[in-house]
N, C-alpha and C. Protein backbone atom coordinates (compact mmCIF):
# COMPACT_ATOMS: atom_id res chain seq x y z
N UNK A 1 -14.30 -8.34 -9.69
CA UNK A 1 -13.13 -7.76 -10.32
C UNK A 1 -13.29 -6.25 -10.36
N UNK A 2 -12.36 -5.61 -9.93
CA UNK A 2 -11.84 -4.28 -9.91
C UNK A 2 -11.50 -3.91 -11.76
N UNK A 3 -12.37 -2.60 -12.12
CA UNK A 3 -12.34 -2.37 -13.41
C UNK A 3 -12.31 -0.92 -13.23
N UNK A 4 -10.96 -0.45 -14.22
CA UNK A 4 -10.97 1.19 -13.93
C UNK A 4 -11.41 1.90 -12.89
N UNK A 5 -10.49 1.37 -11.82
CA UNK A 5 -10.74 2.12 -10.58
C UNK A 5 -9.07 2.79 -9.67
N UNK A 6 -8.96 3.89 -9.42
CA UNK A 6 -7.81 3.51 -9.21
C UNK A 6 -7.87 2.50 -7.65
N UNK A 7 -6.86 2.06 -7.67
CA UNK A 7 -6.76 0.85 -5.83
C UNK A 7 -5.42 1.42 -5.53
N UNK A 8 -5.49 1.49 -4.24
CA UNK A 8 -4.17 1.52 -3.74
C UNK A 8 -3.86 0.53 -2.84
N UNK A 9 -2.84 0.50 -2.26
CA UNK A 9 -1.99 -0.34 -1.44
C UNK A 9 -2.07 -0.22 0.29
N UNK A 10 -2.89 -0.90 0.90
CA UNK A 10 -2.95 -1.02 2.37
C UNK A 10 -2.36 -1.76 3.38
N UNK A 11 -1.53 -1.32 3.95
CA UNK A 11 -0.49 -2.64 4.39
C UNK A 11 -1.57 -2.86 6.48
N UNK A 12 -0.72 -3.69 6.63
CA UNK A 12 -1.32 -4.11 8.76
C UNK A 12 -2.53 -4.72 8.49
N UNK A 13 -2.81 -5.10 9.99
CA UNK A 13 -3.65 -5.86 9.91
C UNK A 13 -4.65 -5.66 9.96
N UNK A 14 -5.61 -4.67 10.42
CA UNK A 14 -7.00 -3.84 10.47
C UNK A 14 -7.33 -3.90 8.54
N UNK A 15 -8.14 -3.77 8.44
CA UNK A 15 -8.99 -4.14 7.47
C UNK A 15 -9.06 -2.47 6.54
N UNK A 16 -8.60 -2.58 5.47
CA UNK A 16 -8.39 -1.21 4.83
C UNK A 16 -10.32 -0.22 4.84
N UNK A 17 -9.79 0.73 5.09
CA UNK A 17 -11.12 1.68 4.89
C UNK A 17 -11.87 1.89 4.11
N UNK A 18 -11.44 1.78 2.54
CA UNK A 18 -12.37 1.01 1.05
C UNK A 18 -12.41 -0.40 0.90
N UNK A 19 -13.08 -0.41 0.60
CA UNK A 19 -13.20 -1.73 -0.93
C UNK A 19 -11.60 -1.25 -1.74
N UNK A 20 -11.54 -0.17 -2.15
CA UNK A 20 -10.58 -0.13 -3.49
C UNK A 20 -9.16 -0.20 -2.99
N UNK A 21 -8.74 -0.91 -2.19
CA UNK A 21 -7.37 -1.65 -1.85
C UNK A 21 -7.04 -2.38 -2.39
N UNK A 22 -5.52 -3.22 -2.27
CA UNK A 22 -5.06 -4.34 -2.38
C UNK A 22 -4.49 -4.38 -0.89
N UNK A 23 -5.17 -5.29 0.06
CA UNK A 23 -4.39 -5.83 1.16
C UNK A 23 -3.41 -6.24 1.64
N UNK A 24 -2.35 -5.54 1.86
CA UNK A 24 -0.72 -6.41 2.12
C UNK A 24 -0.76 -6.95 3.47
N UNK A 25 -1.71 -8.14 4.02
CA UNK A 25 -1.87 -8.44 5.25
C UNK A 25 -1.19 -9.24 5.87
N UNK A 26 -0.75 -9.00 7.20
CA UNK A 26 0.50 -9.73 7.94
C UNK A 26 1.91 -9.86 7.14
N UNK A 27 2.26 -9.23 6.18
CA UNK A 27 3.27 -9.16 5.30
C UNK A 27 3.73 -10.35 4.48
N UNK A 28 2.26 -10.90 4.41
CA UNK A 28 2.51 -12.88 4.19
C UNK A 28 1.62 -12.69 3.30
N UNK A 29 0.51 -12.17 2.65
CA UNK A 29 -0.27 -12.03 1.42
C UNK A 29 -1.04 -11.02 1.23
N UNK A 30 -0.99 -11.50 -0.40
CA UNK A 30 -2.22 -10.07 -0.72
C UNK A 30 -3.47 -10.57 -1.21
N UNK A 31 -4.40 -9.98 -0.32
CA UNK A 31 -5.57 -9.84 -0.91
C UNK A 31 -6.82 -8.58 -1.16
N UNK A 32 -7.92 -9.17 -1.95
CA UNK A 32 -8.05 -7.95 -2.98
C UNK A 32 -9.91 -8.21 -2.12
N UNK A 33 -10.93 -7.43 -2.62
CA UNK A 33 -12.55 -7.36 -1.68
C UNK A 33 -12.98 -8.13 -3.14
N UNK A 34 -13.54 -9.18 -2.62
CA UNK A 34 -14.44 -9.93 -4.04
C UNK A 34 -15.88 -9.82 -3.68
N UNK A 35 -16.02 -9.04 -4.50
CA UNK A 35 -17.99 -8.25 -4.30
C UNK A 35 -18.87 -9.42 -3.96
N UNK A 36 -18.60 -10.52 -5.21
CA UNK A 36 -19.30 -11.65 -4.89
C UNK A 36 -19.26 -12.34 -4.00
N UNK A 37 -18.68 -12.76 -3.05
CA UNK A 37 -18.33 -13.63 -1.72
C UNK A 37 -18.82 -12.55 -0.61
N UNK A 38 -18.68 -11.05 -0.90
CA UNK A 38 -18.74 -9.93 -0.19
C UNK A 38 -17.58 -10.25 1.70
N UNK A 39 -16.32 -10.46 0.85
CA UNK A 39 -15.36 -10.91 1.69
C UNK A 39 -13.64 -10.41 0.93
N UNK A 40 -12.82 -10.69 1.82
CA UNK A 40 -11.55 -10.40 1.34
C UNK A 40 -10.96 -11.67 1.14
N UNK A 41 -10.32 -11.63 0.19
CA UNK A 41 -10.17 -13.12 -0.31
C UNK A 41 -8.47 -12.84 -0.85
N UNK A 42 -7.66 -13.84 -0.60
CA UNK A 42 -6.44 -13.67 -1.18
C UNK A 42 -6.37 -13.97 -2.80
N UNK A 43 -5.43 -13.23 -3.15
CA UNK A 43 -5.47 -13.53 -4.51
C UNK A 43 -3.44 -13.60 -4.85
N UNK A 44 -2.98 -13.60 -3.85
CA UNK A 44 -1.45 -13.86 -3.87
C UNK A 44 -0.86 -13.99 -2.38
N UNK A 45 -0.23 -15.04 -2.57
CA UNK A 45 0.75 -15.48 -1.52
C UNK A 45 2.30 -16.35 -1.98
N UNK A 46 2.38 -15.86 -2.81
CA UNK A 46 3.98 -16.38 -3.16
C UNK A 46 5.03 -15.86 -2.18
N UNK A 47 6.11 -16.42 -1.76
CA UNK A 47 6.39 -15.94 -1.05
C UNK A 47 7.89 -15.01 -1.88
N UNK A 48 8.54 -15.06 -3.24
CA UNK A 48 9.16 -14.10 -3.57
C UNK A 48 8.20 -12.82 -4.00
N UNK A 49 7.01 -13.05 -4.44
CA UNK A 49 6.40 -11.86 -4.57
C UNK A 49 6.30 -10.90 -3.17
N UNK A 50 6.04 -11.37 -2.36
CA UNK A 50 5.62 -10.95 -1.12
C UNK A 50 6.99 -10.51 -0.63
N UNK A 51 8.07 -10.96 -0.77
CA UNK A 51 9.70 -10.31 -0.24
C UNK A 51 9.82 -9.50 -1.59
N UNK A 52 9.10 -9.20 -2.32
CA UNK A 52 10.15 -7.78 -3.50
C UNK A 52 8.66 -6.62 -2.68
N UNK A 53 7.80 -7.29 -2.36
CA UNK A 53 6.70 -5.93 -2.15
C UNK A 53 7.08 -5.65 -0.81
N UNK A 54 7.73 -6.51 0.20
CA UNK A 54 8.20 -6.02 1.21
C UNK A 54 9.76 -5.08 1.20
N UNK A 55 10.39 -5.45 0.25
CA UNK A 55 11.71 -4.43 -0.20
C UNK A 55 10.60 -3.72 -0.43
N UNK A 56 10.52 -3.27 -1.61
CA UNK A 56 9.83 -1.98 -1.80
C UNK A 56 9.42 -1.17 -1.17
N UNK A 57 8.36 -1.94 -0.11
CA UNK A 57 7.85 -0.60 1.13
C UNK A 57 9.24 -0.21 2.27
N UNK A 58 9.55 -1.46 2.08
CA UNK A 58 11.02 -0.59 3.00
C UNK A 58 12.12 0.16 2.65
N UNK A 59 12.17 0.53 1.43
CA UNK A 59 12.60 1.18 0.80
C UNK A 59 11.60 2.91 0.87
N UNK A 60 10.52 2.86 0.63
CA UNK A 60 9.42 3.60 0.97
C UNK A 60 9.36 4.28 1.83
N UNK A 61 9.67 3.32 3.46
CA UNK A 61 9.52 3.51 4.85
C UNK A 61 10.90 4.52 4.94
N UNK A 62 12.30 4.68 3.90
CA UNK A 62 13.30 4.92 4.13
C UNK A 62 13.45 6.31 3.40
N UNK A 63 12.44 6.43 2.67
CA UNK A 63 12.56 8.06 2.04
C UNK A 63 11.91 9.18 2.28
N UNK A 64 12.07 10.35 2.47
CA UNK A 64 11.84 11.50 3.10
C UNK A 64 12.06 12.45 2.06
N UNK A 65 10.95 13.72 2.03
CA UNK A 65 11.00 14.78 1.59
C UNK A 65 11.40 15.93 2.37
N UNK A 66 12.60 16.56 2.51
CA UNK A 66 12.98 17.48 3.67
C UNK A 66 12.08 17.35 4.68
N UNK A 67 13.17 15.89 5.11
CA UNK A 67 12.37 15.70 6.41
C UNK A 67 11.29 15.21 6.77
N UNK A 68 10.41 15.15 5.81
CA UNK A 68 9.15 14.84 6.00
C UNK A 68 9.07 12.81 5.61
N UNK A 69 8.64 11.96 6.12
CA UNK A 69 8.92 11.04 5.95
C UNK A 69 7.83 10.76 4.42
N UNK A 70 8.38 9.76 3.38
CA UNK A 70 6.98 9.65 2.55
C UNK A 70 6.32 8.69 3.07
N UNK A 71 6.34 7.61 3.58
CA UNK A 71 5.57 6.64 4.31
C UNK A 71 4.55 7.15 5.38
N UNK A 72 4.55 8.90 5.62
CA UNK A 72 3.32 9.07 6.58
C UNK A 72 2.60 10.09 5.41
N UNK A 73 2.38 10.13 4.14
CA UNK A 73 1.90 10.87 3.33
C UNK A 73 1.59 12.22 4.02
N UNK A 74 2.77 13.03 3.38
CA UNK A 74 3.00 14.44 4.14
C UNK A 74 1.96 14.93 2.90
N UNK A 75 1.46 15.93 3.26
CA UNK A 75 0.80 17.30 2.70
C UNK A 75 1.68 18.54 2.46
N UNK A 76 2.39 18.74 1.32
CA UNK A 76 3.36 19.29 1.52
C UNK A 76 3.19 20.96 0.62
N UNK A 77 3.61 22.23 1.41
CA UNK A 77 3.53 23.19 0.80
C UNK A 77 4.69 23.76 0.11
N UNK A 78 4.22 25.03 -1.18
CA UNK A 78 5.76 25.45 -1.79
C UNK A 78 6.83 25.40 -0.63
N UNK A 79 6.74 26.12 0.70
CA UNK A 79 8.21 25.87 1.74
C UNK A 79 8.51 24.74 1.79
N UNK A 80 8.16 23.51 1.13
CA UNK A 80 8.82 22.02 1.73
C UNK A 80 9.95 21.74 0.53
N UNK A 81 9.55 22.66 -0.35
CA UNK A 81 10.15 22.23 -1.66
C UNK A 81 11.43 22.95 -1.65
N UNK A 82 12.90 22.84 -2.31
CA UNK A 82 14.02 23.59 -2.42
C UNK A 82 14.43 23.33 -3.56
N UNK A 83 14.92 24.59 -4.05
CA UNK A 83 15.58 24.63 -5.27
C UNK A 83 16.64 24.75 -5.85
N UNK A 84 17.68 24.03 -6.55
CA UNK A 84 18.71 23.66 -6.44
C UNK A 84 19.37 23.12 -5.59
């Protein structure tokens, strides 16, 4: 079990680059690294859970910061920003 850590969200099928993920794999479940098994192990496969986390990222996939898409995590400087 994951305790005060932050985790983030790894979606496809290649195998996330931490431990501190939650796996959104094949867009059909999530699973989380269980130290003890020292394996990735599902810990959800419902399938309405799995269609609101798939809205969500496509919703995600659909928003942009001038231009910049947020789904490719832009690095963004004061020029990206506008005011008013």
């Amino acid at each position: 079990m994951i305790k005060n850590k932050q985790v983030n969200l790894w979606r496809g099928n290649e195998e996330p680059p931490t431990l501190y993920h939650i796996w959104f794999k094949d867009e059909q479940s999530l699973l989380r690294y269980d130290e003890e098994v020292k394996d990735w192990v599902v810990f959800l496969d419902s399938g309405h859970i799995v269609d609101i986390i798939t809205e969500f990222l496509n919703t995600i996939d659909s928003m942009s910061i001038n231009g910049h898409p947020l789904s490719d995590s832009p690095v963004l400087d004061g020029s990206d920003l506008l005011v008013g």
